[in-house]
Protein backbone atom coordinates (compact mmCIF):
# COMPACT_ATOMS: atom_id res chain seq x y z
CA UNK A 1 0.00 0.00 0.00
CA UNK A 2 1.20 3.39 -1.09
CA UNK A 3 0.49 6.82 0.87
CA UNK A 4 -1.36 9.32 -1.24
CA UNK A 5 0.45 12.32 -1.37
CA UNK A 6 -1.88 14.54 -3.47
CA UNK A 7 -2.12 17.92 -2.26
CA UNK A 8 -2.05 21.42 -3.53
CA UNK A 9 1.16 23.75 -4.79
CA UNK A 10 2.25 25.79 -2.03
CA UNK A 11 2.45 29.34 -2.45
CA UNK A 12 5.88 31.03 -3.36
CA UNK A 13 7.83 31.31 -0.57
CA UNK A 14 8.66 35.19 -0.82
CA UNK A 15 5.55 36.09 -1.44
CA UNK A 16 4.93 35.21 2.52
CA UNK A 17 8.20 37.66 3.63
CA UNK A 18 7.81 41.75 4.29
CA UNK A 19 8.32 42.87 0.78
CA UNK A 20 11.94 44.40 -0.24
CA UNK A 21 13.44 45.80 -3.85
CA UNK A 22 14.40 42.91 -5.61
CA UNK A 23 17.84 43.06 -7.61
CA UNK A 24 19.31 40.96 -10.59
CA UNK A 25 19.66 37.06 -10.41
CA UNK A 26 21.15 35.17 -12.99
CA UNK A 27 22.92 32.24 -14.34
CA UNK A 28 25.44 30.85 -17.00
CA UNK A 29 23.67 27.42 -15.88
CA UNK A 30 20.00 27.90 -15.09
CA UNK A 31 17.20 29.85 -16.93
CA UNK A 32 14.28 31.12 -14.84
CA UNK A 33 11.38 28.58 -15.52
CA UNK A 34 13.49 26.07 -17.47
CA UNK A 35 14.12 22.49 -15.75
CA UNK A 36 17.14 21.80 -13.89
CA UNK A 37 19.93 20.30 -16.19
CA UNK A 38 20.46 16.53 -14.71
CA UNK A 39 24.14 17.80 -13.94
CA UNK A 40 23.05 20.05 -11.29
CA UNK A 41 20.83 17.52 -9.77
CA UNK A 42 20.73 14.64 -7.19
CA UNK A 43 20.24 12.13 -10.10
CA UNK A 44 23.50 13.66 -11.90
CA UNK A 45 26.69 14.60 -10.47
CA UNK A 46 24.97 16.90 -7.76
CA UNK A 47 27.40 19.92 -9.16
CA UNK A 48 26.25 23.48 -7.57
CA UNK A 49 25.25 25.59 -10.72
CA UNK A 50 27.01 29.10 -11.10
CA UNK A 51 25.26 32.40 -10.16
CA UNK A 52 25.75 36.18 -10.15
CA UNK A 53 24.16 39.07 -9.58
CA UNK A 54 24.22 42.62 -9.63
CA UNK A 55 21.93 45.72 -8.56
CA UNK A 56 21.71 45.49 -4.89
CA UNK A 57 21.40 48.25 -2.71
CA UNK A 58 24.60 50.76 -2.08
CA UNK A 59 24.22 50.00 1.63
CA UNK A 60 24.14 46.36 1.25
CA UNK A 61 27.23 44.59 3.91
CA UNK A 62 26.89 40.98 3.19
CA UNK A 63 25.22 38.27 0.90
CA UNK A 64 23.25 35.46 1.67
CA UNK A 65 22.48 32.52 -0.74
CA UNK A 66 19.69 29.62 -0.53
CA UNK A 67 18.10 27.68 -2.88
CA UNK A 68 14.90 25.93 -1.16
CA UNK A 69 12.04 23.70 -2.42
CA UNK A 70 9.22 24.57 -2.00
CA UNK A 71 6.60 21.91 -3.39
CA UNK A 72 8.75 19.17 -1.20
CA UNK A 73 5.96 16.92 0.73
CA UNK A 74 6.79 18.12 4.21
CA UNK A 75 5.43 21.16 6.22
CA UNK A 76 8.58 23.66 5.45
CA UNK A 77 10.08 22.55 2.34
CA UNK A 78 12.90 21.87 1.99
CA UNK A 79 16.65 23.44 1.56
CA UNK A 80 18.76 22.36 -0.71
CA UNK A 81 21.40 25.28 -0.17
CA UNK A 82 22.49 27.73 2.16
CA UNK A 83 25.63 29.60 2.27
CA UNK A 84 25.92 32.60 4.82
CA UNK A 85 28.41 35.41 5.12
CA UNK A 86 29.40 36.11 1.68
CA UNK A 87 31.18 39.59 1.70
CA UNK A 88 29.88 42.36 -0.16
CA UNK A 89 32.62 41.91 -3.28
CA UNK A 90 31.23 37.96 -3.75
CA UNK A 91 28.97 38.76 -6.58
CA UNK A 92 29.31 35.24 -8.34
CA UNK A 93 29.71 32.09 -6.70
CA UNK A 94 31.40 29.53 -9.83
CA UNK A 95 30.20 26.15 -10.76
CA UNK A 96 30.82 23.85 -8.35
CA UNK A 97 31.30 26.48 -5.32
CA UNK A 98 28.32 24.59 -3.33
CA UNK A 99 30.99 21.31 -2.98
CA UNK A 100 32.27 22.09 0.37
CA UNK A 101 33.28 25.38 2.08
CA UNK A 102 36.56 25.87 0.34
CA UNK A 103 34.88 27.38 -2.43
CA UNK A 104 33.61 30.23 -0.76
CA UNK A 105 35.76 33.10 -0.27
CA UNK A 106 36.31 34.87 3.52
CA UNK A 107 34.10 34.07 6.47
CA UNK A 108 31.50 32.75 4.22
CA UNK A 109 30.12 29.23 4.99
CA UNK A 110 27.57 26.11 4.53
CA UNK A 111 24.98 25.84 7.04
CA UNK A 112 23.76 22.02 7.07
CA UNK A 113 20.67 21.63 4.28
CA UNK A 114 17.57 18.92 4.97
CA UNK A 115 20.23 16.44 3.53
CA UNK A 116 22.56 16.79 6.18
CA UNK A 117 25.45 17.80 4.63
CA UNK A 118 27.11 21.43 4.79
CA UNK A 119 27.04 21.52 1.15
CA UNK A 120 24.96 21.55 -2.20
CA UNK A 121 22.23 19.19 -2.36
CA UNK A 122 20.40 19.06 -6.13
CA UNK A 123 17.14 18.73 -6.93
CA UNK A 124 15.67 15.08 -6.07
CA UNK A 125 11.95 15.18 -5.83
CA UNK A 126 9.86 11.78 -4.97
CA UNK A 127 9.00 10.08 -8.35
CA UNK A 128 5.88 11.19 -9.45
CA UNK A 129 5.40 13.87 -7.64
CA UNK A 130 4.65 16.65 -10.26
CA UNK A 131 7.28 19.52 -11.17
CA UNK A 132 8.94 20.86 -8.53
CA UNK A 133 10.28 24.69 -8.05
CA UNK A 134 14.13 25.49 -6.97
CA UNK A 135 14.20 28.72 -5.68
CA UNK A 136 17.71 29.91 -5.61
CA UNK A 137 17.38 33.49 -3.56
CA UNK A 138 20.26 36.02 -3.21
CA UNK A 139 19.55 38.05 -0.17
CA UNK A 140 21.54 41.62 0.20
CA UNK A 141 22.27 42.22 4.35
CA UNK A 142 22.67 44.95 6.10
CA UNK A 143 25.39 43.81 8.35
CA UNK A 144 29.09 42.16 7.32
CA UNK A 145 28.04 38.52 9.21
CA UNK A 146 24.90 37.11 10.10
CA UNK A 147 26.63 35.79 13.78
CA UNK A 148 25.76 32.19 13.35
CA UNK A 149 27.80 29.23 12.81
CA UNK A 150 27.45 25.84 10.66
CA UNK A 151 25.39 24.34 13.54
CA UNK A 152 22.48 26.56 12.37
CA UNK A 153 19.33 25.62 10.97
CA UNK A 154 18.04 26.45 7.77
CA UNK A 155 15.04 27.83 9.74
CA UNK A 156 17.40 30.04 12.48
CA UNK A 157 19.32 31.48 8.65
CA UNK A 158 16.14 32.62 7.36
CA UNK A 159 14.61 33.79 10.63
CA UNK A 160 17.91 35.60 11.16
CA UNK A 161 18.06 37.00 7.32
CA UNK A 162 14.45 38.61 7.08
CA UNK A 163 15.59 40.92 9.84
CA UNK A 164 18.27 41.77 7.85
CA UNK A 165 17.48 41.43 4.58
CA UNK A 166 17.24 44.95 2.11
CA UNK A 167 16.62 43.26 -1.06
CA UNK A 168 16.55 40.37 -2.69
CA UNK A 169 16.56 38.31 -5.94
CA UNK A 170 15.56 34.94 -6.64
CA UNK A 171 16.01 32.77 -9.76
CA UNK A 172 13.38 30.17 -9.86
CA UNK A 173 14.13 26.52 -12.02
CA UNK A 174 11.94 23.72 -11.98
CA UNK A 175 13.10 19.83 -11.93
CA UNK A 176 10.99 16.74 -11.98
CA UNK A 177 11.01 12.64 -11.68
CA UNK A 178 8.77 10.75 -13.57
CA UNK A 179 6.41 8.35 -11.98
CA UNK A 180 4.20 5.08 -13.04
CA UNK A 181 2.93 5.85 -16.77
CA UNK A 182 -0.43 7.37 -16.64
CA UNK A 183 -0.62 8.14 -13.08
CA UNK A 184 -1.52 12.04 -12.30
CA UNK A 185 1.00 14.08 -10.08
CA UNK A 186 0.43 14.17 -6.74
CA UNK A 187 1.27 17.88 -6.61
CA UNK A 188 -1.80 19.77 -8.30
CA UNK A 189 -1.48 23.43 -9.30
CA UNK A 190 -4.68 26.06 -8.09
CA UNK A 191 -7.60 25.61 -10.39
């Protein structure tokens, strides 16, 4: 016997934050919408995909980057990514920065994802579950370090980051596993 997981799309996860300017997102790897190349995911070599961005506020101190899932089955979602720290002249993190913290410039660091690893974890939604949404989010800070260390939760970084947060941009790619033949999603869109 299988459990029924059918149940609705969650809303966007920024949409439920105070509102602040957004700024530029982008990437050499992902395109907003477009599905996740395999490389970058769970199923593929797990590789970190490379982002930049540009247009944050003058009085911006310090950068923090998640990518989160928001359509996971669970009650929170569920993160995939989160560096904190990144100093205000970090404006790209390369291809492969997500492996471990030596690819991060400065103070900058991995707080432990829903995977349990301090590190990049790509996209590996249950099999049949519908598309899923990858929101990779640059937030601009208004202070030089968060004052946390790895030992923090995803929850405690974004709890921590809305107080601080002056803008923010987000980047938004989609991945999905296949299920049985024929069988509907178990993720269903609004009507």
């Amino acid at each position: 016997m299988s459990v029924n997981l059918a149940r609705p799309r969650p809303p966007f996860p920024y949409d439920l934050l105070p509102p602040v300017p957004a700024f530029e997102l982008a990437s050499a790897d992902l395109s907003e919408g477009a599905p996740v190349p395999e490389r970058f995911t769970a199923l593929g070599q797990g590789v970190s995909p490379e982002l930049h961005w540009s247009g944050f506020p003058g009085r911006t101190r310090s950068f923090a980057v998640t990518c989160l899932d928001p359509d996971a089955p669970t009650g929170s979602g569920w993160w995939h990514w989160v560096v904190v720290d990144l100093a205000l002249s970090t404006t790209c993190l390369a291809q492969g920065a997500g492996a471990s913290d030596l690819g991060l410039d400065g103070a900058a660091f991995h707080v432990r994802g829903d995977n349990g690893e301090h590190a990049y974890f790509g996209p590996c939604p249950p099999a049949g579950d519908g598309v899923h949404r990858y929101v990779f989010a640059v937030s601009a800070l208004d202070v030089e370090s968060l004052e946390l260390d790895e030992d923090a939760t995803p929850a405690a970084v974004g709890f921590t980051v809305v107080h601080h947060c002056i803008a923010r941009a987000t980047l938004t790619a989609t991945f999905e596993v296949q299920g049985v033949d024929g069988a509907a999603p178990f993720l269903r869109d609004a009507q």
